[in-house]
PDB file of N, CA and C in Angstrom:
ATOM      1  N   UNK A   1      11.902  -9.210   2.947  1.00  0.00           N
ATOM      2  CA  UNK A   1      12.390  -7.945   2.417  1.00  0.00           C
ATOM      3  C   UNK A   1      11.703  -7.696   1.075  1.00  0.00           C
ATOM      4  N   UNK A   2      11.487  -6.202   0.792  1.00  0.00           N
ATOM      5  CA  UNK A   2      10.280  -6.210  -0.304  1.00  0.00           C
ATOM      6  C   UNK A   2      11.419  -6.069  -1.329  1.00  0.00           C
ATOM      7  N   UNK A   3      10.825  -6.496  -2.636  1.00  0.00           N
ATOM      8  CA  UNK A   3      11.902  -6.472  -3.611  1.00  0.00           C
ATOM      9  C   UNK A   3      11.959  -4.763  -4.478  1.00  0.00           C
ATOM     10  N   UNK A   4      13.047  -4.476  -4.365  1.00  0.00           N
ATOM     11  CA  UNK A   4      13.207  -3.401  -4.797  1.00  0.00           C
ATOM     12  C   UNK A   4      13.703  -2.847  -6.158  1.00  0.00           C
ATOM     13  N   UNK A   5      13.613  -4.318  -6.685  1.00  0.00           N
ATOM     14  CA  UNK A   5      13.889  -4.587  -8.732  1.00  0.00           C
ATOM     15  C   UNK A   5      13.214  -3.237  -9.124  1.00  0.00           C
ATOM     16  N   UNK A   6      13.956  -2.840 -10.524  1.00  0.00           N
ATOM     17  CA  UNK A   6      12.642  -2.327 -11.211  1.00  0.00           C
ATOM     18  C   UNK A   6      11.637  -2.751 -12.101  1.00  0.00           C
ATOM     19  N   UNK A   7      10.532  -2.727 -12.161  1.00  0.00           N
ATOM     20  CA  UNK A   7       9.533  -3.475 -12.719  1.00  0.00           C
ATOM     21  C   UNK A   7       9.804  -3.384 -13.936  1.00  0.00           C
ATOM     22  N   UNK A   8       9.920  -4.553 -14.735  1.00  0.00           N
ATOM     23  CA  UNK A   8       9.961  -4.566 -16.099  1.00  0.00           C
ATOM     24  C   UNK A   8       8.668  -4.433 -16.837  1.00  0.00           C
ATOM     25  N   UNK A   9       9.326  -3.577 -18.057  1.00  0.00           N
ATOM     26  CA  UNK A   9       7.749  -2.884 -18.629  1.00  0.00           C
ATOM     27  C   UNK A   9       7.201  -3.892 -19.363  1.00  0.00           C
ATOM     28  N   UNK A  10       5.849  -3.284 -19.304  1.00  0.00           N
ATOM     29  CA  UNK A  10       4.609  -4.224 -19.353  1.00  0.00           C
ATOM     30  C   UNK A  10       4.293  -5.650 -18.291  1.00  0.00           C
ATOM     31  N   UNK A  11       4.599  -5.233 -17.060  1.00  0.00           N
ATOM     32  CA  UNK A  11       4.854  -6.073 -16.479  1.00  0.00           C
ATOM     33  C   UNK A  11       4.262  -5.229 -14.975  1.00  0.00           C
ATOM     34  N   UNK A  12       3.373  -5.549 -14.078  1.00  0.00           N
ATOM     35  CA  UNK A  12       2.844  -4.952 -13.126  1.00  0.00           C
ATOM     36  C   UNK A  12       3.083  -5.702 -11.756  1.00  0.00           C
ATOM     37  N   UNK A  13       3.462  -5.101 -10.542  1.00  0.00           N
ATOM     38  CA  UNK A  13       3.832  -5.664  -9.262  1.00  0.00           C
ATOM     39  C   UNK A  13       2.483  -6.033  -8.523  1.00  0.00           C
ATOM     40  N   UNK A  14       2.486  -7.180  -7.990  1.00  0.00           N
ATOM     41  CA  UNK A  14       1.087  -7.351  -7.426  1.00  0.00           C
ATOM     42  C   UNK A  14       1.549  -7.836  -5.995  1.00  0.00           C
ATOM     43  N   UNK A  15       0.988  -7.019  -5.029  1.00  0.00           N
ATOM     44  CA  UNK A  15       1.136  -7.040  -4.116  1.00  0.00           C
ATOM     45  C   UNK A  15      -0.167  -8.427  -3.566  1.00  0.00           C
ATOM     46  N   UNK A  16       0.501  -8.557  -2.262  1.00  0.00           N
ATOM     47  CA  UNK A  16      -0.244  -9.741  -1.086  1.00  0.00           C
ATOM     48  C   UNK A  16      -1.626  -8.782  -0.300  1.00  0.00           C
ATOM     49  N   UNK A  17      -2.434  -9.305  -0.774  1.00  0.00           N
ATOM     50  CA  UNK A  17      -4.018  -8.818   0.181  1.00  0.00           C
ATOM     51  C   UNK A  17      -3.778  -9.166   1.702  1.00  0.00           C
ATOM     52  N   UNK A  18      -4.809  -8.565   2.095  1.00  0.00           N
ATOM     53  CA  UNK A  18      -4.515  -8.081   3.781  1.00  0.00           C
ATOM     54  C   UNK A  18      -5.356  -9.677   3.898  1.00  0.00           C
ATOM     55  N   UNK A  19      -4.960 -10.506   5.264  1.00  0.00           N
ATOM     56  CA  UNK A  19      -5.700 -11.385   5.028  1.00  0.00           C
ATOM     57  C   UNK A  19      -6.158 -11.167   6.823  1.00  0.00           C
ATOM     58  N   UNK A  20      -5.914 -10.472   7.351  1.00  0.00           N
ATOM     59  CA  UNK A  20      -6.223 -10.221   8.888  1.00  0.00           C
ATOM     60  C   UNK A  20      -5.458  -8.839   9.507  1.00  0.00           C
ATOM     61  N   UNK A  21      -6.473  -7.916  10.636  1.00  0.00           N
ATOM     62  CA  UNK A  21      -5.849  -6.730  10.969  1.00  0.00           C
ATOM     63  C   UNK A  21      -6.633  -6.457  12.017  1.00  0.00           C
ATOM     64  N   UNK A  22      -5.667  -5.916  12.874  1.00  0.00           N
ATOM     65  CA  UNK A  22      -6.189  -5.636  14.526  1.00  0.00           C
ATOM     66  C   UNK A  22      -5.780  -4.316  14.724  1.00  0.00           C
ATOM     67  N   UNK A  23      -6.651  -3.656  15.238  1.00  0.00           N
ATOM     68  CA  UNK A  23      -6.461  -2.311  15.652  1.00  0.00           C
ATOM     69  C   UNK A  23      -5.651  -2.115  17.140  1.00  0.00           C
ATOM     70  N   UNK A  24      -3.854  -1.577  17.230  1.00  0.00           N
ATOM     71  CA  UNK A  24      -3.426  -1.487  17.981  1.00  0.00           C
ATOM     72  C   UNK A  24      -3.553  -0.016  18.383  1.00  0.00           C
ATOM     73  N   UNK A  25      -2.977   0.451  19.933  1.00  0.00           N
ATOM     74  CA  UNK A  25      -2.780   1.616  19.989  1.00  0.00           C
ATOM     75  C   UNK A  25      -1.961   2.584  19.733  1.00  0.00           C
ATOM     76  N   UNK A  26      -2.150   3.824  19.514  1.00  0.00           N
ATOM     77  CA  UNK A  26      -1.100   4.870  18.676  1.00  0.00           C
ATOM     78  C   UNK A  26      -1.599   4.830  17.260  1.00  0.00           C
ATOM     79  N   UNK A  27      -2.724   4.406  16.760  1.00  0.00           N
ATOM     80  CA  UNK A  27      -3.125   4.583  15.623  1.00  0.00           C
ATOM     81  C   UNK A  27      -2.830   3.231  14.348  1.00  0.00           C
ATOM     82  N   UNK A  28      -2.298   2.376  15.419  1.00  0.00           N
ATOM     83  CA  UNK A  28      -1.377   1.139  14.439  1.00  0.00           C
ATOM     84  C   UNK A  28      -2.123   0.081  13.677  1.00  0.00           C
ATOM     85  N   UNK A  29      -2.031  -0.332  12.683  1.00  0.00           N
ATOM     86  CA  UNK A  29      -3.144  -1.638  12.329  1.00  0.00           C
ATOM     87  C   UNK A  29      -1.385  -2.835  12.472  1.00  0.00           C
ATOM     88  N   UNK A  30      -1.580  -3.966  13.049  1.00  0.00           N
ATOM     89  CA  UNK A  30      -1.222  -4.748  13.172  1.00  0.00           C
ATOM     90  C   UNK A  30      -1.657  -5.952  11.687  1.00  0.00           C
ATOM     91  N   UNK A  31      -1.333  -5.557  10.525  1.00  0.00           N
ATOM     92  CA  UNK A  31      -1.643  -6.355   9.785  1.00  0.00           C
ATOM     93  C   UNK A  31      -1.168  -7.809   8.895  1.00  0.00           C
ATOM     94  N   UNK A  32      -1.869  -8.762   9.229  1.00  0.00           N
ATOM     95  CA  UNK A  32      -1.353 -10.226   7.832  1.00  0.00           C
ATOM     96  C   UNK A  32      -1.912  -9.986   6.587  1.00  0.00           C
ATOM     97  N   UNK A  33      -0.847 -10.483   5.664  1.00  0.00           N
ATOM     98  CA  UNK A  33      -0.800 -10.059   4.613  1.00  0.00           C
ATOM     99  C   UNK A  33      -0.680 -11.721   4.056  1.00  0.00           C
ATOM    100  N   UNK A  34      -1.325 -11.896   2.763  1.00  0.00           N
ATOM    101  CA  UNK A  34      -1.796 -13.322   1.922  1.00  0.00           C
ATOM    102  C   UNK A  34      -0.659 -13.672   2.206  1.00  0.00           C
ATOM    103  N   UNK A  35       0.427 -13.203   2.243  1.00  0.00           N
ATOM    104  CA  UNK A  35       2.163 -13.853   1.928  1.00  0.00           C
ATOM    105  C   UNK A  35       2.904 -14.641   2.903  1.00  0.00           C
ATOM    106  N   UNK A  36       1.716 -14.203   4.171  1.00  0.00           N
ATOM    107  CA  UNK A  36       2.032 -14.722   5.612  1.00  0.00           C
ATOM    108  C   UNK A  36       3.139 -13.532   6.196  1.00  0.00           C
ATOM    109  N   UNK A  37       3.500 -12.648   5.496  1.00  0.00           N
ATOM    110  CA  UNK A  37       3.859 -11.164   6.269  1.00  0.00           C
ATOM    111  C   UNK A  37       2.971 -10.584   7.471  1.00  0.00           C
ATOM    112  N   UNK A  38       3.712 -10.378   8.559  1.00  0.00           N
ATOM    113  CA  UNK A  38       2.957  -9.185   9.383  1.00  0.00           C
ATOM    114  C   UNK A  38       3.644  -8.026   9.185  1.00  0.00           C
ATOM    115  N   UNK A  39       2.886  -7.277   9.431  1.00  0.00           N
ATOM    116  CA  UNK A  39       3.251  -6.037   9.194  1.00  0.00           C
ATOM    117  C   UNK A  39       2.534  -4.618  10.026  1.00  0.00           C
ATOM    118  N   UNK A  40       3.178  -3.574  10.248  1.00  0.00           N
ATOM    119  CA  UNK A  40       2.221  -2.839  11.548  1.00  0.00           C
ATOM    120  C   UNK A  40       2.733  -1.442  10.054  1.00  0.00           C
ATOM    121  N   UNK A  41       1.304  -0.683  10.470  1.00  0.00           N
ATOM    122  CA  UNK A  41       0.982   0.258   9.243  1.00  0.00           C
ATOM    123  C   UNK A  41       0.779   1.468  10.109  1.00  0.00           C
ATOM    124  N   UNK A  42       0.892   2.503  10.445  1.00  0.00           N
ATOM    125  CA  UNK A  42       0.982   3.707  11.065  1.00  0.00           C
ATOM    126  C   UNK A  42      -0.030   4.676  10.417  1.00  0.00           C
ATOM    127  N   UNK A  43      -1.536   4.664  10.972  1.00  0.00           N
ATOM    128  CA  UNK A  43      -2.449   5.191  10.954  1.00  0.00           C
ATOM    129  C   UNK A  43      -2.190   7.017  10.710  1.00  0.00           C
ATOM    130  N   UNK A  44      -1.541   7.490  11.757  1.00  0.00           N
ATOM    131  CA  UNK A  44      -1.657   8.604  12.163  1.00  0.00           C
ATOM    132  C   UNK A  44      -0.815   9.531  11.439  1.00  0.00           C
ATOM    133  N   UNK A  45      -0.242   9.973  10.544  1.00  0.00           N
ATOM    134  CA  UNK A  45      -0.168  10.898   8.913  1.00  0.00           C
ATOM    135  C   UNK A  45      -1.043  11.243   8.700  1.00  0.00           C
ATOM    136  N   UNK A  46      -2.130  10.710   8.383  1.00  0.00           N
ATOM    137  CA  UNK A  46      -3.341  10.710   7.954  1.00  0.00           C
ATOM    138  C   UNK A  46      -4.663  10.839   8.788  1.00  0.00           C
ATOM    139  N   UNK A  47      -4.623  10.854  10.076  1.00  0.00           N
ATOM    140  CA  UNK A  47      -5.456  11.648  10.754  1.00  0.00           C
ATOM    141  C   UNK A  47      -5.861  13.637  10.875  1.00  0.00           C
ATOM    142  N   UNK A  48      -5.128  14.046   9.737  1.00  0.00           N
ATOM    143  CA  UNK A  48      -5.161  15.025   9.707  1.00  0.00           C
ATOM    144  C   UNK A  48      -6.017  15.613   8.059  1.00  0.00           C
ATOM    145  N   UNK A  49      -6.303  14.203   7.605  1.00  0.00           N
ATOM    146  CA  UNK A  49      -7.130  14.629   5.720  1.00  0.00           C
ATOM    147  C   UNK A  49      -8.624  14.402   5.961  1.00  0.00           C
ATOM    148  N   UNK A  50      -9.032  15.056   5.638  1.00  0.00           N
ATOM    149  CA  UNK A  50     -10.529  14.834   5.074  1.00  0.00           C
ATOM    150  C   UNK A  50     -11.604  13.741   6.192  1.00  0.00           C
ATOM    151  N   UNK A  51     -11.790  12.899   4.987  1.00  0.00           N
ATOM    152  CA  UNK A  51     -12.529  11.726   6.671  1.00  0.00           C
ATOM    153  C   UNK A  51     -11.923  11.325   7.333  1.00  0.00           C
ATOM    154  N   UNK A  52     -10.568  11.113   7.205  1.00  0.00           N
ATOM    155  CA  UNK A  52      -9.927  10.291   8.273  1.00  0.00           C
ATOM    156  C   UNK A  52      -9.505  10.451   9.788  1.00  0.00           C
ATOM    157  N   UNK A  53     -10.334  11.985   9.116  1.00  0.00           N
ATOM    158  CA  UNK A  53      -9.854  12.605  11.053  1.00  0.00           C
ATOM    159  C   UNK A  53     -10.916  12.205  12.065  1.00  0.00           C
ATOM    160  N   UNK A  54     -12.144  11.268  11.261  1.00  0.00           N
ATOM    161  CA  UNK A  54     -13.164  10.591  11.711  1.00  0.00           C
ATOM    162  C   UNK A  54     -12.298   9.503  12.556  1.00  0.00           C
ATOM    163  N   UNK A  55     -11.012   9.059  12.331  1.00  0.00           N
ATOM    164  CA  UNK A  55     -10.416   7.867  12.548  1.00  0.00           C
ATOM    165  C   UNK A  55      -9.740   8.292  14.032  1.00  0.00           C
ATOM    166  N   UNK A  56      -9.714   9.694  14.445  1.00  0.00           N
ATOM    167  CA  UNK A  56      -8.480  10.076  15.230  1.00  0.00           C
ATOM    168  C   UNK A  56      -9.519   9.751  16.432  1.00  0.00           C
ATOM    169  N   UNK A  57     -10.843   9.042  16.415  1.00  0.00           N
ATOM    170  CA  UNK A  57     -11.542   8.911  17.667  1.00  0.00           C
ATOM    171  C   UNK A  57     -11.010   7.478  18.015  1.00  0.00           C
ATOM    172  N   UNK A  58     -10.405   7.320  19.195  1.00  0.00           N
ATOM    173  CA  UNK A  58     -10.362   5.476  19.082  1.00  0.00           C
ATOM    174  C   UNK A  58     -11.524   4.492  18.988  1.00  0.00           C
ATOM    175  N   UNK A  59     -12.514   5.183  19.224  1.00  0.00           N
ATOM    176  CA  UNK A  59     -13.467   3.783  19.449  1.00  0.00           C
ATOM    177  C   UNK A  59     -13.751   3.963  18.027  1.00  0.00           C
ATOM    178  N   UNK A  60     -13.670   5.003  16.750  1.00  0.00           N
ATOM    179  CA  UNK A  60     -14.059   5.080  15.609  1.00  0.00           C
ATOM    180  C   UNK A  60     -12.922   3.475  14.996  1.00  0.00           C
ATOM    181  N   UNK A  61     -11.659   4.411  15.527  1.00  0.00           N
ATOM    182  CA  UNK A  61     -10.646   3.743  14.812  1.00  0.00           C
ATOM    183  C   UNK A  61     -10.547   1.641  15.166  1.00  0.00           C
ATOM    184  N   UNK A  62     -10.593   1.883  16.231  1.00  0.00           N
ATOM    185  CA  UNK A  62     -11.140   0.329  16.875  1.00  0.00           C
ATOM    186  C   UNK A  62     -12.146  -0.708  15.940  1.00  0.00           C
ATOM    187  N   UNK A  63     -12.832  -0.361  15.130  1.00  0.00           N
ATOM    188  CA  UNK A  63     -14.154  -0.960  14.320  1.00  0.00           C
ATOM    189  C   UNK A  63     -13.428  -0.919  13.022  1.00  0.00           C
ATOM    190  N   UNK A  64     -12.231  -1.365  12.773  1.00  0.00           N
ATOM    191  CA  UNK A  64     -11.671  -1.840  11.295  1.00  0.00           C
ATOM    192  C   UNK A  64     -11.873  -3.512  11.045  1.00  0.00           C
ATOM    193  N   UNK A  65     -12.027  -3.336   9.542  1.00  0.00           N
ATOM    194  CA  UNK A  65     -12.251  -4.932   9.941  1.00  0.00           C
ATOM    195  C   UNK A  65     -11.793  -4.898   8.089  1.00  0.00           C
ATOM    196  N   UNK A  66     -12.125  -6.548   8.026  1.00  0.00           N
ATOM    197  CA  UNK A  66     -11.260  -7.059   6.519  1.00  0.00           C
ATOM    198  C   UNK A  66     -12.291  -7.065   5.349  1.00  0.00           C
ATOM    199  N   UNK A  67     -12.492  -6.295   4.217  1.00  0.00           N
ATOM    200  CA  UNK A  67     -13.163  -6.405   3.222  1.00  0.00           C
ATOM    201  C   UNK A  67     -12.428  -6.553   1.792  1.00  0.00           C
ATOM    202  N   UNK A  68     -12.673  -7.534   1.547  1.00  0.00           N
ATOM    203  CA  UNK A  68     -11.789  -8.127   0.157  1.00  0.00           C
ATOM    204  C   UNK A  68     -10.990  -8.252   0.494  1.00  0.00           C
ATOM    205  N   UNK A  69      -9.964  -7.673   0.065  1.00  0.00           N
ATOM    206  CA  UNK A  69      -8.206  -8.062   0.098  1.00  0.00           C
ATOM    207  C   UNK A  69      -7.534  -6.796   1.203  1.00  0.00           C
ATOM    208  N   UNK A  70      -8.592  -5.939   2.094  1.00  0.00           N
ATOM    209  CA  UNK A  70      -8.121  -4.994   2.251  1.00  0.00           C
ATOM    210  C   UNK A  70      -8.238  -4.450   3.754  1.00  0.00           C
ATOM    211  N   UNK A  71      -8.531  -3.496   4.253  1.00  0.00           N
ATOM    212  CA  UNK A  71      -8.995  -3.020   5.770  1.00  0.00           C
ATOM    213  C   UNK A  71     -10.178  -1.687   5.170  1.00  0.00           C
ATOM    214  N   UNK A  72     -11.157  -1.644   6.025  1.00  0.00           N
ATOM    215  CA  UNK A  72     -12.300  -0.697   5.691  1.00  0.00           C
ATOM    216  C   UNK A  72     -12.423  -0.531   7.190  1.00  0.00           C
ATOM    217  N   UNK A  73     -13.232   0.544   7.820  1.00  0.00           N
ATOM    218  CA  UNK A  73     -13.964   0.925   8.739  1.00  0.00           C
ATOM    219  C   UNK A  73     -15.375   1.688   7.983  1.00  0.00           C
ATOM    220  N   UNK A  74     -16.087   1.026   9.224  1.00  0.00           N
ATOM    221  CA  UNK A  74     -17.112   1.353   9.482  1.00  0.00           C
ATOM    222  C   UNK A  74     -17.899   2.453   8.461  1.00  0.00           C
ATOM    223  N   UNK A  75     -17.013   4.147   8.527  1.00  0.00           N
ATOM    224  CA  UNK A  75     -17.660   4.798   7.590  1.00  0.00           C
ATOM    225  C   UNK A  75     -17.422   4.745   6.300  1.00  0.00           C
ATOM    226  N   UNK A  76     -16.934   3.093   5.701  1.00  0.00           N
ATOM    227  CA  UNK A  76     -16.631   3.485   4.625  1.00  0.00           C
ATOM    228  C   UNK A  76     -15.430   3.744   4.031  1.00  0.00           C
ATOM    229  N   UNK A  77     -14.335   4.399   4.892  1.00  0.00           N
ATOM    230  CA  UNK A  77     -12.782   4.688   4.516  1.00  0.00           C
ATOM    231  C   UNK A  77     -12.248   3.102   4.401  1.00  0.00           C
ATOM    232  N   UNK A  78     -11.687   2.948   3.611  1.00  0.00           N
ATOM    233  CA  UNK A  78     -10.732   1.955   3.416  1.00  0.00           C
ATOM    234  C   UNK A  78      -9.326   2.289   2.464  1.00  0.00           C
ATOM    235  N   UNK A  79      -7.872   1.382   2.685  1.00  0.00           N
ATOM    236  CA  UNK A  79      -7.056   1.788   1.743  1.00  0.00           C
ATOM    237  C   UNK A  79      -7.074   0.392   0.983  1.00  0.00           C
ATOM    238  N   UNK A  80      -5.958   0.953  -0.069  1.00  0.00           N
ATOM    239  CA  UNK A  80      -5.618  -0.125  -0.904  1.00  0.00           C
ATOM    240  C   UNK A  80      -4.542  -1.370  -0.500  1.00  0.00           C
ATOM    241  N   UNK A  81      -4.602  -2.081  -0.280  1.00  0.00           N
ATOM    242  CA  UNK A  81      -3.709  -3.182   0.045  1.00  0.00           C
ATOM    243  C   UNK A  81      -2.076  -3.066  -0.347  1.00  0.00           C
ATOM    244  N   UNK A  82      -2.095  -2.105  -1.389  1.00  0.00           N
ATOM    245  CA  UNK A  82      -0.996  -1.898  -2.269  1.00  0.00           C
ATOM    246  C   UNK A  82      -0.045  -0.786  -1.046  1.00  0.00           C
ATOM    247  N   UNK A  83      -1.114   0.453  -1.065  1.00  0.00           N
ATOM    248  CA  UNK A  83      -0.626   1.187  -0.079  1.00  0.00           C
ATOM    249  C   UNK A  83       0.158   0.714   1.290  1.00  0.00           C
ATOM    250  N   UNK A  84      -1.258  -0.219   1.658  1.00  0.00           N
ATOM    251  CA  UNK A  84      -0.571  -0.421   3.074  1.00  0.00           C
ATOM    252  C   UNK A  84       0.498  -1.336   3.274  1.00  0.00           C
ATOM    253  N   UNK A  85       0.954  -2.315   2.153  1.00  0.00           N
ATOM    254  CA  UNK A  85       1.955  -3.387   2.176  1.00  0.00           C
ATOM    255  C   UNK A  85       3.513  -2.115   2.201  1.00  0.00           C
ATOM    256  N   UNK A  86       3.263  -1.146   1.037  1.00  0.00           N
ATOM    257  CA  UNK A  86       4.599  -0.399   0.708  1.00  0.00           C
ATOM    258  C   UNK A  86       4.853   0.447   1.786  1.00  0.00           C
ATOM    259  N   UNK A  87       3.364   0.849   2.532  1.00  0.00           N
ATOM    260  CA  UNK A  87       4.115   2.087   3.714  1.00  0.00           C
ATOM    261  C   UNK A  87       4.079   1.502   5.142  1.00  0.00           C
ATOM    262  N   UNK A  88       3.906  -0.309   4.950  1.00  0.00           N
ATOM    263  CA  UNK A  88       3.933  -0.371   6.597  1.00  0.00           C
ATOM    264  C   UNK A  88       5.357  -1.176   6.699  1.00  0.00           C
ATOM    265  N   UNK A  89       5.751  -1.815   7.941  1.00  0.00           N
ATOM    266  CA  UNK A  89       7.281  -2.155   8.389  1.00  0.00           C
ATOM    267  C   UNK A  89       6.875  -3.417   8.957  1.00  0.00           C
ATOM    268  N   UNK A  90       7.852  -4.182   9.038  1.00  0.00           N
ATOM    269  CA  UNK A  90       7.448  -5.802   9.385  1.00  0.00           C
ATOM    270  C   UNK A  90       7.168  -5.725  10.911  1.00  0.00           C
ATOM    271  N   UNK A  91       6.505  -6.263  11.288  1.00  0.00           N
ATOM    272  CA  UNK A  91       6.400  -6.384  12.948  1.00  0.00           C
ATOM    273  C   UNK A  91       7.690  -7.333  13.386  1.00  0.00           C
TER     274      UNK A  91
END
């Protein structure tokens, strides 16, 4: 359960890096997180902005893979680890 304290000031929340992620269907990344969390992240909100509607192809969306602490595809789109820990749900 994510902790829902409020951050004490001067004091910054550091989230767990993606440490593995599989592209499921319906737009889903099936992701591990450093903490040993899984977690499934819901692609499809965001098939409707800018590049990401590059993503709404599956075989586009299929070619994600792990760079640094995080998930990237192919053209380049990647999010922040931060993002995807707070908006995805435990598997």
């Amino acid at each position: 359960m994510p902790n829902t304290a409020a951050p004490v000031a001067g004091t910054a929340t550091k989230y767990p890096g993606v440490s593995s992620v599989k592209a499921a269907d319906g737009h889903r990344l099936i992701l591990c997180f450093g903490n040993g969390e899984q977690r499934v992240f819901d692609v499809t909100p965001l098939l409707s902005v800018g590049r990401f509607r590059e993503l709404a192809v599956p075989e586009v969306f299929r070619k994600v893979r792990i760079a640094y602490d995080t998930v990237e595809w192919e053209n380049g789109l990647d999010l922040d680890p931060e993002y995807l820990y707070e908006r995805s749900q435990p598997a």
